[in-house]
Protein backbone atom coordinates (compact mmCIF):
# COMPACT_ATOMS: atom_id res chain seq x y z
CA UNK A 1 222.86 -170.41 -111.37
CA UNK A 2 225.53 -171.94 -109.62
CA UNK A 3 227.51 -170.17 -105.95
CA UNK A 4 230.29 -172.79 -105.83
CA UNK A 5 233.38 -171.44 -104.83
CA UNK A 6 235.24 -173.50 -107.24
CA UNK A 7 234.09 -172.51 -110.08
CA UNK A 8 235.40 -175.51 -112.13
CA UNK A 9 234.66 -179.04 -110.86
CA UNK A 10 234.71 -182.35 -112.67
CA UNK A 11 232.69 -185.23 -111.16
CA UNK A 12 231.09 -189.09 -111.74
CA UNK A 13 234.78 -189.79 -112.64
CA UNK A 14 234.19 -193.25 -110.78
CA UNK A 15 230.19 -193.12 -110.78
CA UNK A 16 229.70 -192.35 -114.10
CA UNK A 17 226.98 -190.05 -112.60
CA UNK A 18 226.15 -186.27 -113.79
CA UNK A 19 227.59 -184.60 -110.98
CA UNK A 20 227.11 -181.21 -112.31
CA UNK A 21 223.41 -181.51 -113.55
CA UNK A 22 222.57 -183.39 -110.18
CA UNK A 23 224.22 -180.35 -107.94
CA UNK A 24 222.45 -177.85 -110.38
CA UNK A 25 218.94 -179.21 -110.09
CA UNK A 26 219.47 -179.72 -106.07
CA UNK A 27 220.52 -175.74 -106.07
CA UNK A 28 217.41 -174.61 -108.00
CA UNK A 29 215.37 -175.60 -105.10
CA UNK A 30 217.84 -173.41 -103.20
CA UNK A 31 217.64 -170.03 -105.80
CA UNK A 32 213.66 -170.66 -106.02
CA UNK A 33 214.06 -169.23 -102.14
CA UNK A 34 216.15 -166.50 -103.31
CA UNK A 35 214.19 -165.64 -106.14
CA UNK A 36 210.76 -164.77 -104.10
CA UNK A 37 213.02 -162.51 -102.03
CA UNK A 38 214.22 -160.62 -105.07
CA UNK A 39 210.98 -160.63 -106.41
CA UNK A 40 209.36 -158.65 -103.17
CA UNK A 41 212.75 -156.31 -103.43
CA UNK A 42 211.47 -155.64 -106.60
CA UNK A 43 207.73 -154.68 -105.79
CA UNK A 44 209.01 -152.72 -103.02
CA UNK A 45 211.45 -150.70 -105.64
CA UNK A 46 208.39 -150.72 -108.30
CA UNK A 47 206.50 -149.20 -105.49
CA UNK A 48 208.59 -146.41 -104.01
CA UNK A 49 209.05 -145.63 -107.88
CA UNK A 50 205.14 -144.87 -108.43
CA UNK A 51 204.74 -142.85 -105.08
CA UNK A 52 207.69 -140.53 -106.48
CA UNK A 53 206.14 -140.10 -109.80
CA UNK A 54 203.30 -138.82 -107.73
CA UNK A 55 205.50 -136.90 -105.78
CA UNK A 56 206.99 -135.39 -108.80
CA UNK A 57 203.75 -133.73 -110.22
CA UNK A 58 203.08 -132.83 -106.34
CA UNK A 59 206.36 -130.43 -106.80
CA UNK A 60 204.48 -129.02 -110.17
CA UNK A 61 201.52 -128.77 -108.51
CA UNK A 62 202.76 -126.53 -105.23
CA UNK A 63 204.97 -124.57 -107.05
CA UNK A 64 201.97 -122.81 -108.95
CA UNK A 65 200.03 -122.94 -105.86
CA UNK A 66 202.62 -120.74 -104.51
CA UNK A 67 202.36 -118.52 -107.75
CA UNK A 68 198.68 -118.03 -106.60
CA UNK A 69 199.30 -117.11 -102.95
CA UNK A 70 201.21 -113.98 -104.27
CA UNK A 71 198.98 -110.73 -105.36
CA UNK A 72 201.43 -110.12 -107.94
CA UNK A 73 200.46 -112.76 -109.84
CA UNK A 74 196.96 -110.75 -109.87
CA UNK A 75 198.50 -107.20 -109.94
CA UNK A 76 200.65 -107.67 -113.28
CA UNK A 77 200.28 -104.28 -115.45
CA UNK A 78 200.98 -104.20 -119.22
CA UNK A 79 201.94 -101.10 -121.34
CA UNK A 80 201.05 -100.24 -124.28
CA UNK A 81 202.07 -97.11 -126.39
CA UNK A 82 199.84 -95.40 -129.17
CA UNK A 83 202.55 -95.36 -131.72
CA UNK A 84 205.66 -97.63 -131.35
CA UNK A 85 207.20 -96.11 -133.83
CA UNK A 86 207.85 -93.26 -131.27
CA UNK A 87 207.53 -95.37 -127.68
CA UNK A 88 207.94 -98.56 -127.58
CA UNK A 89 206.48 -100.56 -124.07
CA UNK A 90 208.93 -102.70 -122.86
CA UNK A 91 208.01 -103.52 -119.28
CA UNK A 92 205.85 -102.10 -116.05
CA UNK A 93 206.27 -102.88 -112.60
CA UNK A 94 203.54 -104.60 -110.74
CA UNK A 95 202.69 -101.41 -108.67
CA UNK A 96 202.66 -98.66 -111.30
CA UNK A 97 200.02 -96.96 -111.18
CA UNK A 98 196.75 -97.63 -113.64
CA UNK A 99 196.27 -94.46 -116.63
CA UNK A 100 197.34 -93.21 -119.95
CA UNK A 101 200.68 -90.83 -120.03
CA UNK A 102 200.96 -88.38 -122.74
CA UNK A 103 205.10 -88.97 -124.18
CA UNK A 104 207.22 -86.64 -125.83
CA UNK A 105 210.58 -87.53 -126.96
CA UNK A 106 212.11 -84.31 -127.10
CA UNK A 107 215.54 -85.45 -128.55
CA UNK A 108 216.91 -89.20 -128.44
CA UNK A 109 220.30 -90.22 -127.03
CA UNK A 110 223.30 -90.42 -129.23
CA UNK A 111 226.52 -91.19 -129.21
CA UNK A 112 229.84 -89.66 -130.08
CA UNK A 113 230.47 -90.69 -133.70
CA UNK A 114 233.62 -89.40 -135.83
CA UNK A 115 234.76 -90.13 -139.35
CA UNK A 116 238.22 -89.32 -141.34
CA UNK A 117 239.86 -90.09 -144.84
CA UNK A 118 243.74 -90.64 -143.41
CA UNK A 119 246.69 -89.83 -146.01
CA UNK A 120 247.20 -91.43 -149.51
CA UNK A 121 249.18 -94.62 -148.42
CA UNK A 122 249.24 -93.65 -144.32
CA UNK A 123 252.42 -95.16 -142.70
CA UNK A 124 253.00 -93.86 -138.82
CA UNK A 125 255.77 -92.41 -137.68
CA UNK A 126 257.38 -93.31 -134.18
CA UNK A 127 255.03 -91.32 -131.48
CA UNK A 128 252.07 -91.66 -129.33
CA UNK A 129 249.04 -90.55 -128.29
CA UNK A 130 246.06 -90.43 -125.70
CA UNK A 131 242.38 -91.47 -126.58
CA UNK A 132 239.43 -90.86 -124.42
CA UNK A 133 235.82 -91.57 -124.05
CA UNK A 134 233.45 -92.16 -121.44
CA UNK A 135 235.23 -95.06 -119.65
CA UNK A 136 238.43 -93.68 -119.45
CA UNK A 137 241.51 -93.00 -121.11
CA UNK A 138 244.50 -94.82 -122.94
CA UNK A 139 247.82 -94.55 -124.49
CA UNK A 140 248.31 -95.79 -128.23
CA UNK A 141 252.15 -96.32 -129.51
CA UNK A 142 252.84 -96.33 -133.15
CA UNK A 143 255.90 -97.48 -134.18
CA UNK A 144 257.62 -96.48 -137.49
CA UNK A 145 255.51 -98.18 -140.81
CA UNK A 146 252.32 -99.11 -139.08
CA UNK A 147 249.33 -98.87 -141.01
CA UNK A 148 245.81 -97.96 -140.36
CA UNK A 149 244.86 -101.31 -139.71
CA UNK A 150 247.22 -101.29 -136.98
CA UNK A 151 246.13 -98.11 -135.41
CA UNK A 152 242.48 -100.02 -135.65
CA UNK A 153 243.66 -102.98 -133.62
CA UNK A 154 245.31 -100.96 -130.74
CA UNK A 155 242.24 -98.65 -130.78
CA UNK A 156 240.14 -101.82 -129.91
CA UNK A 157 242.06 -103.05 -127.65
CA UNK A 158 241.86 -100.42 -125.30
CA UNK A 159 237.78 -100.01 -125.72
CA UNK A 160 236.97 -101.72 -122.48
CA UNK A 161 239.55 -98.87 -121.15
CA UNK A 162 238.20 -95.38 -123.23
CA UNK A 163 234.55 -96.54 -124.35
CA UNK A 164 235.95 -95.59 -128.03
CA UNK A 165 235.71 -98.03 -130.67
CA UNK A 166 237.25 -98.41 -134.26
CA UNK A 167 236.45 -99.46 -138.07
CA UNK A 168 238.30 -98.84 -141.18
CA UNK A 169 237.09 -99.57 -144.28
CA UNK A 170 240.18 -100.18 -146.86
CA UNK A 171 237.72 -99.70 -150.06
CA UNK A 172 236.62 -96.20 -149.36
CA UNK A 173 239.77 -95.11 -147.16
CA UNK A 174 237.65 -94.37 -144.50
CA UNK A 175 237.96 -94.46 -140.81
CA UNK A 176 235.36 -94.42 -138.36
CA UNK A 177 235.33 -93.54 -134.63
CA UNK A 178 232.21 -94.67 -132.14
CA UNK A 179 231.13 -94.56 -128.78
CA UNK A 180 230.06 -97.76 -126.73
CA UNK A 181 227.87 -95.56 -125.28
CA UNK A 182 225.17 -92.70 -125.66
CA UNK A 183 224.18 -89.70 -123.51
CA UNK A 184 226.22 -86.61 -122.64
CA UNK A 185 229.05 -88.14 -121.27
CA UNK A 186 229.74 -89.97 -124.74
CA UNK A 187 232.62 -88.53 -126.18
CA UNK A 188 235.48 -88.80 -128.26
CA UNK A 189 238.67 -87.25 -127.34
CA UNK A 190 242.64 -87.55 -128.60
CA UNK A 191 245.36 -85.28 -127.21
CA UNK A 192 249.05 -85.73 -129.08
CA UNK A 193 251.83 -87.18 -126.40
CA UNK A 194 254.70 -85.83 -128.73
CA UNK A 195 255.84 -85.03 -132.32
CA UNK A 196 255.01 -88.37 -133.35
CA UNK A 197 251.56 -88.83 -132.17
CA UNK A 198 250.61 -84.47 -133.76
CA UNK A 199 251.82 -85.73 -136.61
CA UNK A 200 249.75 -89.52 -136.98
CA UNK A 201 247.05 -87.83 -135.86
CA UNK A 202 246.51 -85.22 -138.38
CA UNK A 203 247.56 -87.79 -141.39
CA UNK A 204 244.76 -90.32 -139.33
CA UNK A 205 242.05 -87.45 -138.63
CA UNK A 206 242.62 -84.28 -140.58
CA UNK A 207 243.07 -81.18 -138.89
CA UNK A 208 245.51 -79.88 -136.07
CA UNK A 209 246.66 -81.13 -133.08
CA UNK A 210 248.87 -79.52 -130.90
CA UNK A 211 251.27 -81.46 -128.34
CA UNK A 212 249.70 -82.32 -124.76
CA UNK A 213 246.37 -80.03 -126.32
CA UNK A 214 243.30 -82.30 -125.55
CA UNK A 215 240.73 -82.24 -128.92
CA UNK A 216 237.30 -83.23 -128.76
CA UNK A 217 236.29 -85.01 -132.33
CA UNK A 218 232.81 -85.47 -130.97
CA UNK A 219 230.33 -85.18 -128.17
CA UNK A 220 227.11 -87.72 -127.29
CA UNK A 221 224.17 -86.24 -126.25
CA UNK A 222 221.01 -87.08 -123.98
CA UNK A 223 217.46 -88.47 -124.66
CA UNK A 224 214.99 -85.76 -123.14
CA UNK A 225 211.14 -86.39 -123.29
CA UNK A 226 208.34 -85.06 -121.03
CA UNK A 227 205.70 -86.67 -119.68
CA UNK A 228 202.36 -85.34 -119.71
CA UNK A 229 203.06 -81.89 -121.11
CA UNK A 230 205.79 -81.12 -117.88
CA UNK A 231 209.45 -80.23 -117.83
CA UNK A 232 212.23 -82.28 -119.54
CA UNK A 233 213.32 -85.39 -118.25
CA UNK A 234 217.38 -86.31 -119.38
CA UNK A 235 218.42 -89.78 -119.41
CA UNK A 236 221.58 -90.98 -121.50
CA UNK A 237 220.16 -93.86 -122.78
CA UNK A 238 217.12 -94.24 -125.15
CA UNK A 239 216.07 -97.47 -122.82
CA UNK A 240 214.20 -95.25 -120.05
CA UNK A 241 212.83 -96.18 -116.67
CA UNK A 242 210.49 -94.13 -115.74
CA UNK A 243 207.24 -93.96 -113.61
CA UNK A 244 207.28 -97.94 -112.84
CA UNK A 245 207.63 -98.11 -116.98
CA UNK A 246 210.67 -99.18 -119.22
CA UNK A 247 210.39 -97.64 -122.50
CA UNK A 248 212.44 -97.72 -125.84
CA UNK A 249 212.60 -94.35 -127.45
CA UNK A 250 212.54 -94.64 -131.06
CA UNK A 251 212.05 -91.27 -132.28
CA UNK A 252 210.96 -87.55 -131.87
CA UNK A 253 207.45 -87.11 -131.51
CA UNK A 254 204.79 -87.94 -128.69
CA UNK A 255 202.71 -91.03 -128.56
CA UNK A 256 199.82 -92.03 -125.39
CA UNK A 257 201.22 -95.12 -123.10
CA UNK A 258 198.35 -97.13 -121.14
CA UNK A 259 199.16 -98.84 -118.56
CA UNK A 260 196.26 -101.58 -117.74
CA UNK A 261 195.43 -104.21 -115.86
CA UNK A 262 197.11 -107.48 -117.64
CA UNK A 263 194.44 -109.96 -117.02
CA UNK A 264 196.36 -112.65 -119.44
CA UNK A 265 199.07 -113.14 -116.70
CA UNK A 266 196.57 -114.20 -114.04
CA UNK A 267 194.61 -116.15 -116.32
CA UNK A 268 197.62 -117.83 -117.38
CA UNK A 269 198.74 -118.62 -113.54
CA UNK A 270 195.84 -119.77 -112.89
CA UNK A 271 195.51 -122.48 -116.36
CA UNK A 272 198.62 -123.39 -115.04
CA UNK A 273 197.15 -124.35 -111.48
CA UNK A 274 194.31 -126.36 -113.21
CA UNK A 275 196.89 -128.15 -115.39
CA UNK A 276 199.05 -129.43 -112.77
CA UNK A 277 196.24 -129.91 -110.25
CA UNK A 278 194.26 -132.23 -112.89
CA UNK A 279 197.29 -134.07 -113.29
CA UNK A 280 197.85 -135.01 -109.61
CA UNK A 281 194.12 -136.12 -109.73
CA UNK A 282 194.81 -138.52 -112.49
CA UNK A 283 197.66 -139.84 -111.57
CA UNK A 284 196.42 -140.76 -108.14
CA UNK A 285 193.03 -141.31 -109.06
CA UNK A 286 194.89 -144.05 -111.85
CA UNK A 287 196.99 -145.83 -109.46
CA UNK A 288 194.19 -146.25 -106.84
CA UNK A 289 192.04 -147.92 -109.33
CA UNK A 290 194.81 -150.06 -111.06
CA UNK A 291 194.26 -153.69 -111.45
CA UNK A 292 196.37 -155.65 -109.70
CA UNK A 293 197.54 -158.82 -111.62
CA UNK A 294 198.82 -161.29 -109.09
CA UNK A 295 199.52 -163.95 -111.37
CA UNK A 296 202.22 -161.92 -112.79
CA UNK A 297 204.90 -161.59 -110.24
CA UNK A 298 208.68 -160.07 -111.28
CA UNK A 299 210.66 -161.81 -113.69
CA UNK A 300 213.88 -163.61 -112.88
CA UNK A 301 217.06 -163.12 -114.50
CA UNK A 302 216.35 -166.97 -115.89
CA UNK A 303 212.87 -166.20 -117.12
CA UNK A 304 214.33 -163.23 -119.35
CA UNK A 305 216.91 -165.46 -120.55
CA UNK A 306 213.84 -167.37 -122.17
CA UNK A 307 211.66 -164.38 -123.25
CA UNK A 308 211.09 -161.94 -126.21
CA UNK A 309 211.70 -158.09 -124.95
CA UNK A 310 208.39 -157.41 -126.30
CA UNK A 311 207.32 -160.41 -123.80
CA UNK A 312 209.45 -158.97 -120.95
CA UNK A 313 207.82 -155.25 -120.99
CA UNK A 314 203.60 -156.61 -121.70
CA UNK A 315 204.60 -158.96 -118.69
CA UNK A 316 206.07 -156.22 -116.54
CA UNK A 317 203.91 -153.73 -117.46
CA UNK A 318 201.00 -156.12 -115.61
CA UNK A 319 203.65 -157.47 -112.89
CA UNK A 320 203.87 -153.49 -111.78
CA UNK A 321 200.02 -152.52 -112.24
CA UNK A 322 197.90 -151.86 -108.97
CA UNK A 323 200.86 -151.81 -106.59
CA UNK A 324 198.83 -148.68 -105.03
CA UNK A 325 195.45 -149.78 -105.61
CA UNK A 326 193.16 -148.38 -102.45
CA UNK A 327 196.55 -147.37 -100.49
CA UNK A 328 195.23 -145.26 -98.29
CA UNK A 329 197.33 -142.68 -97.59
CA UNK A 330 197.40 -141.68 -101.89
CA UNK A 331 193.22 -142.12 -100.74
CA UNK A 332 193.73 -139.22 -97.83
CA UNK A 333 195.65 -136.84 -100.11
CA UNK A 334 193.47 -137.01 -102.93
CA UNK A 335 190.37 -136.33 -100.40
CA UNK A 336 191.85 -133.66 -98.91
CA UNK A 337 193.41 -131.99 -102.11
CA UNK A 338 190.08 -132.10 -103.48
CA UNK A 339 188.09 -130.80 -100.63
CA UNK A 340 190.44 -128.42 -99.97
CA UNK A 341 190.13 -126.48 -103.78
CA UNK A 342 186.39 -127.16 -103.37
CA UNK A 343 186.05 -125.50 -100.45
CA UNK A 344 184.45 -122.10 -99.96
CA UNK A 345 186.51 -119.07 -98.81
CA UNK A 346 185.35 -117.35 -96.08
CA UNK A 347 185.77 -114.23 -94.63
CA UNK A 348 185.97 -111.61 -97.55
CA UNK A 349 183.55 -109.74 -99.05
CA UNK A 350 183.89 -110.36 -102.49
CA UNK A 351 180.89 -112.34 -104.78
CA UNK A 352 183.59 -114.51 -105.48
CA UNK A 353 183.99 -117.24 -102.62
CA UNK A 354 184.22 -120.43 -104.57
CA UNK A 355 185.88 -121.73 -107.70
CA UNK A 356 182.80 -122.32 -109.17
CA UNK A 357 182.25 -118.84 -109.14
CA UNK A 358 184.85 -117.79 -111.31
CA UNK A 359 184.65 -119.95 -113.78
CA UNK A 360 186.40 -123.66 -112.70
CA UNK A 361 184.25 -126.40 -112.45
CA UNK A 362 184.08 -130.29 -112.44
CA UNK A 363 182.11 -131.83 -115.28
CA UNK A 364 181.85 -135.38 -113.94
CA UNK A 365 181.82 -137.42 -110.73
CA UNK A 366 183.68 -140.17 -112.19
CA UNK A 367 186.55 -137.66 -114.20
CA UNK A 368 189.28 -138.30 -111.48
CA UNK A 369 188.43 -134.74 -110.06
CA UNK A 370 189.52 -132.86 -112.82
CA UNK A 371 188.52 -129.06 -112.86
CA UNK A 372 187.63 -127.09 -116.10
CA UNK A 373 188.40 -123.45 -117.04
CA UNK A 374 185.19 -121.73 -118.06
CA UNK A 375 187.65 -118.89 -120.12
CA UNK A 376 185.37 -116.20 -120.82
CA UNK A 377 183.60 -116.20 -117.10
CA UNK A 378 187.41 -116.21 -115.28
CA UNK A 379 188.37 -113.30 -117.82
CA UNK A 380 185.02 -111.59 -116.70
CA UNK A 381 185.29 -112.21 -113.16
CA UNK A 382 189.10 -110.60 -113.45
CA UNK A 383 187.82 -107.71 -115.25
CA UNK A 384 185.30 -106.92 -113.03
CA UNK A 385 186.68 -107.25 -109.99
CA UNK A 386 190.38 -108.55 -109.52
CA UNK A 387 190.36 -107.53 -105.94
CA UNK A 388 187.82 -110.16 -105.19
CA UNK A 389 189.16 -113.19 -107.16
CA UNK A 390 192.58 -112.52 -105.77
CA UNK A 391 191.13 -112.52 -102.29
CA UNK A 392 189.43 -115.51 -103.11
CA UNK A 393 193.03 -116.93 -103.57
CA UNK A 394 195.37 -114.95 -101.26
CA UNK A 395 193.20 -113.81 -98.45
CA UNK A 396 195.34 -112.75 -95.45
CA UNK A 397 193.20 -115.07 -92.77
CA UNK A 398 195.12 -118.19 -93.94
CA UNK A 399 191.85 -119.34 -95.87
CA UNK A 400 192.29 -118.39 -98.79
CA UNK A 401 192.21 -121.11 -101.56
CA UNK A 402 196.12 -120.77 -102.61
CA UNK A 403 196.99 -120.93 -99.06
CA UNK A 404 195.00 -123.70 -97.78
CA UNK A 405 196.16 -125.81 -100.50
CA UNK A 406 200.21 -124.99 -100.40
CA UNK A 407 199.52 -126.16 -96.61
CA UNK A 408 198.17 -129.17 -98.20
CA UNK A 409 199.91 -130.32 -100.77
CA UNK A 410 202.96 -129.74 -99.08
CA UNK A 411 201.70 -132.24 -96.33
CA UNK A 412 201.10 -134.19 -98.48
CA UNK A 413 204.56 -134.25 -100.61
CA UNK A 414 205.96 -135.22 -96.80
CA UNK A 415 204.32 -137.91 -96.53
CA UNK A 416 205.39 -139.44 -99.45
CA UNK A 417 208.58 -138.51 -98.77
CA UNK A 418 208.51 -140.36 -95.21
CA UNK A 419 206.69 -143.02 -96.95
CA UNK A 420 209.33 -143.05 -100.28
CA UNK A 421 212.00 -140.74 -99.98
CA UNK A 422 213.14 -138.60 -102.89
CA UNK A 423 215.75 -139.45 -106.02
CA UNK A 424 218.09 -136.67 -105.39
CA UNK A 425 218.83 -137.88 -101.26
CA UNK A 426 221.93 -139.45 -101.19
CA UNK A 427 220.74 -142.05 -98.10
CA UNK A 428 216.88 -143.27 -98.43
CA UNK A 429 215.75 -143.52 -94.81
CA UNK A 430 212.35 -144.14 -95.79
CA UNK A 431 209.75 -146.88 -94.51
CA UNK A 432 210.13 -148.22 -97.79
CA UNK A 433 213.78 -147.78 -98.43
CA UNK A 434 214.77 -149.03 -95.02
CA UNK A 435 212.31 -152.50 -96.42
CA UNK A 436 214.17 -152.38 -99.82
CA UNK A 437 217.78 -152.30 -98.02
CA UNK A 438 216.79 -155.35 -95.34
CA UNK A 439 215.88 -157.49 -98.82
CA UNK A 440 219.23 -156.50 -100.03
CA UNK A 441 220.94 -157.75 -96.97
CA UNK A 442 218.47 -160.67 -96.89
CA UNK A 443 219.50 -161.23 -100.36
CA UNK A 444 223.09 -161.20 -99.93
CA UNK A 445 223.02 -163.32 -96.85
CA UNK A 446 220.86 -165.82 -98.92
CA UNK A 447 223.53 -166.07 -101.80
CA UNK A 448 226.56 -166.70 -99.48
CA UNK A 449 224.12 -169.52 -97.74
CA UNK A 450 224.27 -171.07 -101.10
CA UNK A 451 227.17 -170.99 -101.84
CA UNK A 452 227.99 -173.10 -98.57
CA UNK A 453 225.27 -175.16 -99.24
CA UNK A 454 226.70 -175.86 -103.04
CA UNK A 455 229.95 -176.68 -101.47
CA UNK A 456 228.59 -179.23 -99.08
CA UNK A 457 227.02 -180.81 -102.03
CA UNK A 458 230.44 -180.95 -104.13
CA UNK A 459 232.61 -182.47 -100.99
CA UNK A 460 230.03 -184.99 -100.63
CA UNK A 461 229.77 -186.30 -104.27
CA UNK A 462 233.66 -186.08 -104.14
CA UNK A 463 233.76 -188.30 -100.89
CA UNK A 464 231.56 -190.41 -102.75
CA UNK A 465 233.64 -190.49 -105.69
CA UNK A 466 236.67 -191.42 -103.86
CA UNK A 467 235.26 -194.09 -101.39
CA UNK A 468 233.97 -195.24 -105.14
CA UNK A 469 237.26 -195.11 -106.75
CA UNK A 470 239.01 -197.09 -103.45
CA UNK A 471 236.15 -199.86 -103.82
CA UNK A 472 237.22 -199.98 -107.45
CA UNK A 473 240.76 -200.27 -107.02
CA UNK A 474 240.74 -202.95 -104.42
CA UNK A 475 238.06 -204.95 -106.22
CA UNK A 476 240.61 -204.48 -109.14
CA UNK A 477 243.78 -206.13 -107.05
CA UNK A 478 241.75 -208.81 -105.59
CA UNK A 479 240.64 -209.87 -109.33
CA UNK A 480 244.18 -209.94 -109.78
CA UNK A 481 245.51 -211.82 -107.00
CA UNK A 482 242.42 -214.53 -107.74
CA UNK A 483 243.67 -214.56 -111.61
């Protein structure tokens, strides 16, 4: 690579030398510096990448941690009804309270519903009228010639206003009127503004209207449904909170909803704890045990140039391996992590003090750490007494598995960060970035060096050249003047 400032030069004019291949092979000896520089830039780079891969599943890692340290990840209820066909379970707060409830749907929840046939071959008649519904109330303007259609459109329009929607089907000439909503307060209401509107309305609807005389077409009604034999309960939707439960009514009849324990949802949180705690183990456990290959440094941009891709990434792949190997501060944070999920729990009175009591163990001494779920004895330890295995993780003395180890693995992402800094900080003031960014200066400081250097080499060849070309020229004369 060449850092002249010229960037086009022509030499061994007089010497017949190769100027440019002589200035280029004095310069490699120059970018052979420069290259070990950007070579240790790149380890550096290659490294602070690897510690924030680690860092990453660190993040996974705390974040179910934190799941664990909460009893409502223990407390989760489930409902289930005795005929969905009636009640339908939809969802159960964490503190409702354990038991079967005995549920009658009395009635459901309707809404306000109206149908018409309008005149043979309806056209309106200048007038207006007033719709209402549960939301409000609107004015509708016909003008002379509008159709049913139109009436349709305007209806709509003004549903976010009344709560009243509008179909028509042409085929059967028929028009249909609907709530938004259900419940009691559902209705559907039209009251004639003048001559115009009585008249559109009773070709539209059928019947009689009666200027400024409000009509009600049709009226919603509530759900009601009592719960364990008692009084009725009115709600205006068939979607019913109730008791810490949601419930979907679906029809009349009665139907037994148990609310139990869910045991899935803390067996589940705590799969997900093993998962992303066995692979932090790995992955630190992998890159402390790497081989390093110090016979394959970075590639150059030169070296590429001459290389297969295929080549490039088998080489890399090696250049890059064991850049952590025995670091010790990935060696502290995988002791402590460990320890730390191993250790018993003191302080509660539960049978259930250890991990190894409910069910997670390690299998091998050399399987990076990794714990196992033993299904059936964490479901059985759950079942018989939750209380204990979430104490076990929660317990209010700060010693409590999931607490410990949030203290821990948070520590622990710090460090890295200190150590590495994190992709989404705009300025890296790591150890590592603050290294990367004084080989980038060094770098740059290196490159402008050259290019001095490259210029000193060009004005001396051309001083060369041009004491040669003088020599020439005078040898030339005298020849002359002796001829």
């Amino acid at each position: 690579m060449s850092y002249g400032v010229n960037n086009i030069r022509f030499g061994g004019i007089a010497s017949g030398l190769d100027t440019e291949k002589i200035v280029k092979d004095l310069m490699r000896l120059e970018q052979i510096k420069v290259d070990r520089v950007v070579q240790e830039k790149q380890l550096l780079e290659w490294k602070r990448s690897d510690y924030r891969e680690i860092n990453t599943k660190l993040l996974a890692l705390r974040n179910s941690v934190f799941d664990l340290k909460l009893q409502s990840s223990f407390l989760a209820r489930e409902v289930v009804s005795s005929d969905e066909s009636v009640v339908q379970g939809v969802s159960v707060n964490a503190g409702a309270t354990l038991g079967n409830y005995e549920i009658e749907v009395v009635q459901l929840a309707k809404g306000a519903s109206y149908q018409s046939t309008p005149a043979d071959g309806f056209s309106a008649v200048d007038g207006s009228f007033t719709i209402a519904g549960s939301k409000g109330s609107a004015e509708i303007t016909l003008g002379a010639g509008e159709t049913v259609q139109n009436v349709v459109d305007k209806i709509n329009d003004a549903a976010d206003t009344t709560g009243v929607k509008a179909v028509y089907d042409e085929d059967l000439n028929r028009l249909f009127l609907m709530s938004a909503d259900t419940g009691d307060a559902a209705a559907i209401k039209f009251t004639a503004s003048d001559a115009g509107g009585k008249t559109n309305l009773e070709n539209l609807l059928g019947g009689t209207f009666n200027e400024g005389s409000e009509v009600t077409l049709s009226q919603g009604q509530n759900a009601l449904i009592r719960i364990n034999g008692g009084d009725d309960i009115s709600f205006a939707s068939n979607q019913v909170k109730v008791i810490g439960l949601t419930l979907n009514l679906k029809s009349k009849g009665t139907a037994t909803v148990s609310v139990n324990q869910d045991i899935d949802a803390a067996v589940d949180k705590i799969k997900a704890f093993v998962e992303n705690y066995n692979a932090v183990m790995e992955k630190i456990d992998t890159k402390l045990t790497e081989k390093r290959y110090r016979d394959y440094p970075p590639l150059t941009d030169e070296q590429k140039k001459e290389m297969k891709e295929n080549e490039i990434e088998l080489w890399e792949e090696k250049a890059r391996s064991g850049l952590l190997n025995s670091d010790p501060m990935l060696r502290s944070i995988y002791s402590q992590i460990r320890m730390t999920a191993m250790d018993a729990v003191s302080g509660i009175e539960s049978n259930y003090k250890t991990l190894n009591s409910i069910g997670i163990n390690t299998l091998s001494w050399n399987d990076h750490g990794k714990l196992y779920v033993d299904e059936e004895k964490l479901r059985e330890a759950l079942s018989e007494d939750i209380e204990g295995v979430m104490a076990l993780f929660t317990n209010e003395a700060e010693n409590g598995i999931a607490q410990k180890l949030y203290d821990t693995v948070n520590n622990s992402i710090n460090s890295i960060v200190a150590k590495a800094g994190r992709d989404d900080y705009k300025v890296d003031n790591s150890t590592l970035g603050k290294e990367i960014l004084e080989q980038t200066e060094k770098i740059f400081e290196m490159q402008e060096k050259m290019a001095e250097i490259e210029e000193r080499y060009w004005k001396q060849f051309t001083a060369m050249e041009k004491a040669l070309a003088r020599m020439q020229s005078q040898s030339d004369w005298l020849m002359a003047q002796l001829s």
